[in-house]
Protein backbone atom coordinates (compact mmCIF):
# COMPACT_ATOMS: atom_id res chain seq x y z
CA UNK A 1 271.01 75.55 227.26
CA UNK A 2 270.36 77.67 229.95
CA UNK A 3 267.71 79.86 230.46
CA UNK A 4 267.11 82.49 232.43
CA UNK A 5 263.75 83.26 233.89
CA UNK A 6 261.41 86.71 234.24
CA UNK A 7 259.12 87.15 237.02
CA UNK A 8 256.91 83.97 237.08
CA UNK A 9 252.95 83.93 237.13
CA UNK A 10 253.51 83.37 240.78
CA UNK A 11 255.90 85.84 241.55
CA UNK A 12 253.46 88.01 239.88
CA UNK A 13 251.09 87.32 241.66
CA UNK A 14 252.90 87.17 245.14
CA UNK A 15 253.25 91.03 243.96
CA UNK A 16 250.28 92.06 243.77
CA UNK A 17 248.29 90.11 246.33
CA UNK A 18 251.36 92.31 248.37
CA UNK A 19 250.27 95.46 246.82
CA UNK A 20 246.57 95.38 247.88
CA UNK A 21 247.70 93.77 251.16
CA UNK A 22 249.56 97.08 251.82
CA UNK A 23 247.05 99.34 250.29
CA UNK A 24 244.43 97.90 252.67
CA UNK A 25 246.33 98.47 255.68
CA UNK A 26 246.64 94.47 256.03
CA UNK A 27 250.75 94.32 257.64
CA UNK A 28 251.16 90.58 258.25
CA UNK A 29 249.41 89.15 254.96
CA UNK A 30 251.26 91.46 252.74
CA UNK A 31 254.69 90.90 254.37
CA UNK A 32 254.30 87.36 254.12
CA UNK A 33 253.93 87.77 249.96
CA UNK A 34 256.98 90.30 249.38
CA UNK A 35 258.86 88.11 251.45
CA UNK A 36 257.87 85.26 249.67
CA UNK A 37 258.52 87.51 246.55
CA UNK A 38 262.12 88.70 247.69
CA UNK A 39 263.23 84.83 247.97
CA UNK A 40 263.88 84.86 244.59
CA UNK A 41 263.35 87.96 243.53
CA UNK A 42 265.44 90.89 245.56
CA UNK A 43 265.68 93.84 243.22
CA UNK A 44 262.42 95.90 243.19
CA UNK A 45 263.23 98.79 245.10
CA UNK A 46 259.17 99.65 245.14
CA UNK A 47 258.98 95.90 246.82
CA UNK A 48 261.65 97.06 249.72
CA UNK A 49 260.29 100.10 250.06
CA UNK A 50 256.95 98.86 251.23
CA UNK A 51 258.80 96.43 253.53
CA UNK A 52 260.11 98.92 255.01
CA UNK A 53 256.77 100.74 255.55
CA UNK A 54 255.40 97.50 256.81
CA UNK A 55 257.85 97.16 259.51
CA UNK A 56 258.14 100.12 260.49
CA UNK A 57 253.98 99.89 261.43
CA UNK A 58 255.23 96.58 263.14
CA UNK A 59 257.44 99.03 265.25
CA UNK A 60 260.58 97.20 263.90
CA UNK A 61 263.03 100.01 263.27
CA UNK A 62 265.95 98.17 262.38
CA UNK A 63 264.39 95.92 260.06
CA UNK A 64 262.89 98.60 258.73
CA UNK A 65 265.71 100.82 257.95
CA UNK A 66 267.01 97.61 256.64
CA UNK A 67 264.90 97.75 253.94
CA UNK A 68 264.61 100.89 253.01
CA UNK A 69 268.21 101.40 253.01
CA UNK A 70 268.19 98.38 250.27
CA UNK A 71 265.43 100.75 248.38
CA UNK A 72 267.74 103.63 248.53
CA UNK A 73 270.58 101.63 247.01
CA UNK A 74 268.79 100.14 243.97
CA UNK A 75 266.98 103.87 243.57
CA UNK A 76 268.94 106.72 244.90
CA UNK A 77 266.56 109.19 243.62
CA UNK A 78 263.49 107.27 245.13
CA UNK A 79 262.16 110.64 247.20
CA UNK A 80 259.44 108.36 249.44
CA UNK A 81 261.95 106.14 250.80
CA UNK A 82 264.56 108.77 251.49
CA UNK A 83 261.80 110.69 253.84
CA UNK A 84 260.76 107.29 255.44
CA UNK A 85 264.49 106.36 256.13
CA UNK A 86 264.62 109.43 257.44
CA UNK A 87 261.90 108.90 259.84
CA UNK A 88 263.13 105.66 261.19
CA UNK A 89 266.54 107.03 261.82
CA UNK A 90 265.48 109.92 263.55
CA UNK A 91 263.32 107.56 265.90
CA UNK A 92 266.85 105.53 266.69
CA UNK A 93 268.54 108.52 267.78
CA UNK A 94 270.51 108.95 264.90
CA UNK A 95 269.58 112.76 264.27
CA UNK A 96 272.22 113.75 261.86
CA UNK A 97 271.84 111.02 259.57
CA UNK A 98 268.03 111.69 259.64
CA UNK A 99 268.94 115.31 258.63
CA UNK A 100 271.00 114.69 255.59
CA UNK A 101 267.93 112.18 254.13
CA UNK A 102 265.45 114.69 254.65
CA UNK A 103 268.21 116.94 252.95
CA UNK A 104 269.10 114.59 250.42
CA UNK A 105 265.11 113.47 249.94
CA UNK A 106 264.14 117.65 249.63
CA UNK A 107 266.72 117.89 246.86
CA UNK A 108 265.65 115.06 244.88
CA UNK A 109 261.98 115.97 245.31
CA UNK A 110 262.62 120.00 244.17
CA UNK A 111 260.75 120.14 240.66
CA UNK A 112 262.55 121.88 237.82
CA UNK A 113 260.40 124.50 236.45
CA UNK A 114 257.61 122.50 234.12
CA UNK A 115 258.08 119.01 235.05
CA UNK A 116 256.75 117.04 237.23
CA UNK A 117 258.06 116.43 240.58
CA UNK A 118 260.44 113.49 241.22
CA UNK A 119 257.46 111.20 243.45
CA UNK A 120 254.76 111.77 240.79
CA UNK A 121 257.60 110.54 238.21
CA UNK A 122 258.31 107.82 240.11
CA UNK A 123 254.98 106.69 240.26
CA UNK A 124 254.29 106.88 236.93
CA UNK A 125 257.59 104.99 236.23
CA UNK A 126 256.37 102.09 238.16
CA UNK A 127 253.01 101.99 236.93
CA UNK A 128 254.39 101.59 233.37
CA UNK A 129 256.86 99.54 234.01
CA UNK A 130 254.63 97.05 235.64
CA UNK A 131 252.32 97.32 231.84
CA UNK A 132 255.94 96.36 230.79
CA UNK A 133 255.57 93.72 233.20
CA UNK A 134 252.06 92.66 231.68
CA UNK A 135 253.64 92.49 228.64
CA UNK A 136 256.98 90.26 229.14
CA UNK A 137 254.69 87.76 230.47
CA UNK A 138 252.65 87.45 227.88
CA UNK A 139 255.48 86.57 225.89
CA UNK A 140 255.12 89.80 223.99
CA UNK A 141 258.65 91.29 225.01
CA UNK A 142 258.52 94.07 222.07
CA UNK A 143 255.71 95.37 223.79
CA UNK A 144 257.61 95.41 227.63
CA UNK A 145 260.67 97.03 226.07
CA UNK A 146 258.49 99.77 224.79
CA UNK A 147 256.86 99.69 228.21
CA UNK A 148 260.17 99.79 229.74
CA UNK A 149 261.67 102.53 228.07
CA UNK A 150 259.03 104.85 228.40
CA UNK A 151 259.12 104.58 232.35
CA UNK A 152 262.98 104.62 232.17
CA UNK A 153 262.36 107.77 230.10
CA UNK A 154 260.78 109.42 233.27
CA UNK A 155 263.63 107.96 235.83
CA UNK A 156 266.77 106.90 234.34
CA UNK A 157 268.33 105.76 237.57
CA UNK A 158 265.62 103.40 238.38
CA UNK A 159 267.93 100.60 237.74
CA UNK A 160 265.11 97.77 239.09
CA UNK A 161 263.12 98.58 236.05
CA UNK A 162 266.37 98.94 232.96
CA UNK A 163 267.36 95.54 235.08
CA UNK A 164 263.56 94.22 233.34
CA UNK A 165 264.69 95.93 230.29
CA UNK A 166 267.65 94.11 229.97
CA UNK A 167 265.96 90.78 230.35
CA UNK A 168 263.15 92.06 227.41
CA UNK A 169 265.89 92.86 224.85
CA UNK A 170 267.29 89.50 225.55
CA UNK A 171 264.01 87.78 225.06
CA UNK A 172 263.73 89.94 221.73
CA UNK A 173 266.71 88.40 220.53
CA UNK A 174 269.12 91.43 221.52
CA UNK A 175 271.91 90.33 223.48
CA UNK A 176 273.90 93.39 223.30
CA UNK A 177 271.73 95.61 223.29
CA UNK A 178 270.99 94.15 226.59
CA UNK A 179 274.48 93.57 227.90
CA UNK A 180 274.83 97.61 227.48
CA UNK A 181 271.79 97.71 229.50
CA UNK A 182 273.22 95.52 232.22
CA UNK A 183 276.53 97.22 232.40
CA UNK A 184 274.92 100.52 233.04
CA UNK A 185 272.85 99.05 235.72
CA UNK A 186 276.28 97.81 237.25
CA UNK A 187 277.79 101.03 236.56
CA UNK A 188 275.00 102.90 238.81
CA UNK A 189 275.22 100.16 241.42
CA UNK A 190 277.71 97.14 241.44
CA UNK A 191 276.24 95.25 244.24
CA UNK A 192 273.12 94.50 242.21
CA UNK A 193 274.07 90.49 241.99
CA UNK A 194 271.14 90.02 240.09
CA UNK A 195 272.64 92.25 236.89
CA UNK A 196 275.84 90.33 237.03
CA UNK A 197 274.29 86.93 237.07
CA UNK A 198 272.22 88.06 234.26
CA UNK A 199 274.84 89.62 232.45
CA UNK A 200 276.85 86.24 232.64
CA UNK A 201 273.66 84.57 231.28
CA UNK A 202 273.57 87.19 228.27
CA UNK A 203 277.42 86.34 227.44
CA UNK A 204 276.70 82.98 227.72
CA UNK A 205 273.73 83.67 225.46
CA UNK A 206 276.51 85.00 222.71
CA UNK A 207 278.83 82.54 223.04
CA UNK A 208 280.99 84.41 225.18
CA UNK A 209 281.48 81.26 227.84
CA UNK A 210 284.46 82.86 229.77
CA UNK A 211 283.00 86.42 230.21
CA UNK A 212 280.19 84.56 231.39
CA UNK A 213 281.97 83.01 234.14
CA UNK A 214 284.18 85.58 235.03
CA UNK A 215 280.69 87.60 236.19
CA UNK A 216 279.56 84.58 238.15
CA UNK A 217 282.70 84.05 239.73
CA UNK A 218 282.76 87.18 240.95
CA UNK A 219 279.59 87.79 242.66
CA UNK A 220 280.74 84.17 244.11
CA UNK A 221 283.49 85.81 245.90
CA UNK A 222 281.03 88.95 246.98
CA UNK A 223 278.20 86.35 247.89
CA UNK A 224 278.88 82.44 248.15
CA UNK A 225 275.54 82.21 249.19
CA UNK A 226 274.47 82.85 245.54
CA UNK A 227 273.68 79.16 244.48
CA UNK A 228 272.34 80.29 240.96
CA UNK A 229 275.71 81.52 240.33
CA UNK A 230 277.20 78.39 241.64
CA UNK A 231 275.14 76.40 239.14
CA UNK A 232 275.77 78.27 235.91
CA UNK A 233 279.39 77.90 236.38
CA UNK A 234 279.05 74.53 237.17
CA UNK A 235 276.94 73.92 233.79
CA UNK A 236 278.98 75.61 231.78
CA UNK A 237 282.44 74.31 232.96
CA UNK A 238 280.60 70.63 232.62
CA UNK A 239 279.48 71.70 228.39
CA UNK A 240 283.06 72.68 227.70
CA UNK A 241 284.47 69.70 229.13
CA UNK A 242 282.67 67.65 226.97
């Protein structure tokens, strides 16, 4: 059987010793944990967005707009990395582009009347969603889908986080549920590998062996450098040969 795993106790960790590496103004001890983090785990836009600070206090623009530029594509709403893209690009020369992302970054960030604006919301989104977090690795993934929702509830299009959903509803014994959650992720951004490979592992989860490699396969041809992908299929083709 194959099984597909949530952040690990280390990974965890790697994100958090990162967070108060960052916090505390420490550049080369927290890049060395998110990087360490993104080797296996590339889909927290919060995670790229703080590389992207990080380098950019280096003075490395272009790996900086690097990764904020992956930020802005798993969250297109994410306000703080919009402005900080915007920064960078300005400081390359690149003065029109700058303008539209502080354009782009002012109309995401404009409050409707009685809510709260879109940077508090995403804050709040990411601190519950990393209680939901707490909660899948306890092994109490009732709990993280509650989590989940709630901060998903405050920023729909923060696919990293309905991307952890997914994976709870699975764990709860929900594969559709969390195949519909997948799908939408893809819908809102199809080069999120991650989702696909997951989504295969949710077919395969329900018996649906060719859907699942049909999602493999393809982010094969978008990425042959995915070797996770490379090994499902080549588990599952060697179960239905037997």
């Amino acid at each position: 059987m194959i099984h597909a795993g949530r952040m690990t106790v280390g990974e965890r960790a790697a994100y958090m010793r990162g967070r108060q590496h960052y916090e505390s103004g420490e550049t080369e001890a927290a890049l060395a944990d998110f990087r360490r983090l993104l080797q296996s785990r590339d889909s927290f836009a919060d995670v790229h967005y703080m590389v992207g600070i990080l380098h950019d206090r280096r003075g490395d623009l272009d790996s900086a707009a690097r990764s904020l530029r992956r930020a802005v594509r798993l969250n297109p709403s994410y306000a703080e990395a919009l402005l900080a893209l915007a920064s960078v690009v300005e400081r390359q020369g690149d003065f029109d582009r700058s303008r539209e992302l502080a354009e782009r970054a002012s109309q995401v960030a404009r409050p409707a009347p009685g809510h709260l604006d879109p940077t508090t919301r995403g804050k709040l989104a990411n601190l519950q969603a990393a209680v939901g977090d707490a909660y899948a690795e306890a092994g109490e993934p009732k709990e993280a889908v509650e989590a989940y929702r709630k901060a998903l509830d405050r920023c729909p299009d923060y696919h990293d986080i309905r991307y952890r959903l997914a994976i709870a509803l699975r764990d709860m014994g929900l594969p559709h549920q969390a195949a519909t959650q997948l799908k939408r992720v893809l819908r809102g951004n199809a080069d999120f590998h991650d989702a696909s490979i997951q989504l295969g592992l949710t077919y395969y989860t329900m018996g649906r062996s060719q859907d699942a490699l049909r999602e493999w396969d393809a982010v094969l041809q978008r990425d042959p450098s995915r070797d996770d992908a490379r090994m499902y299929v080549r588990l599952v083709q060697g179960n239905t040969l037997r």
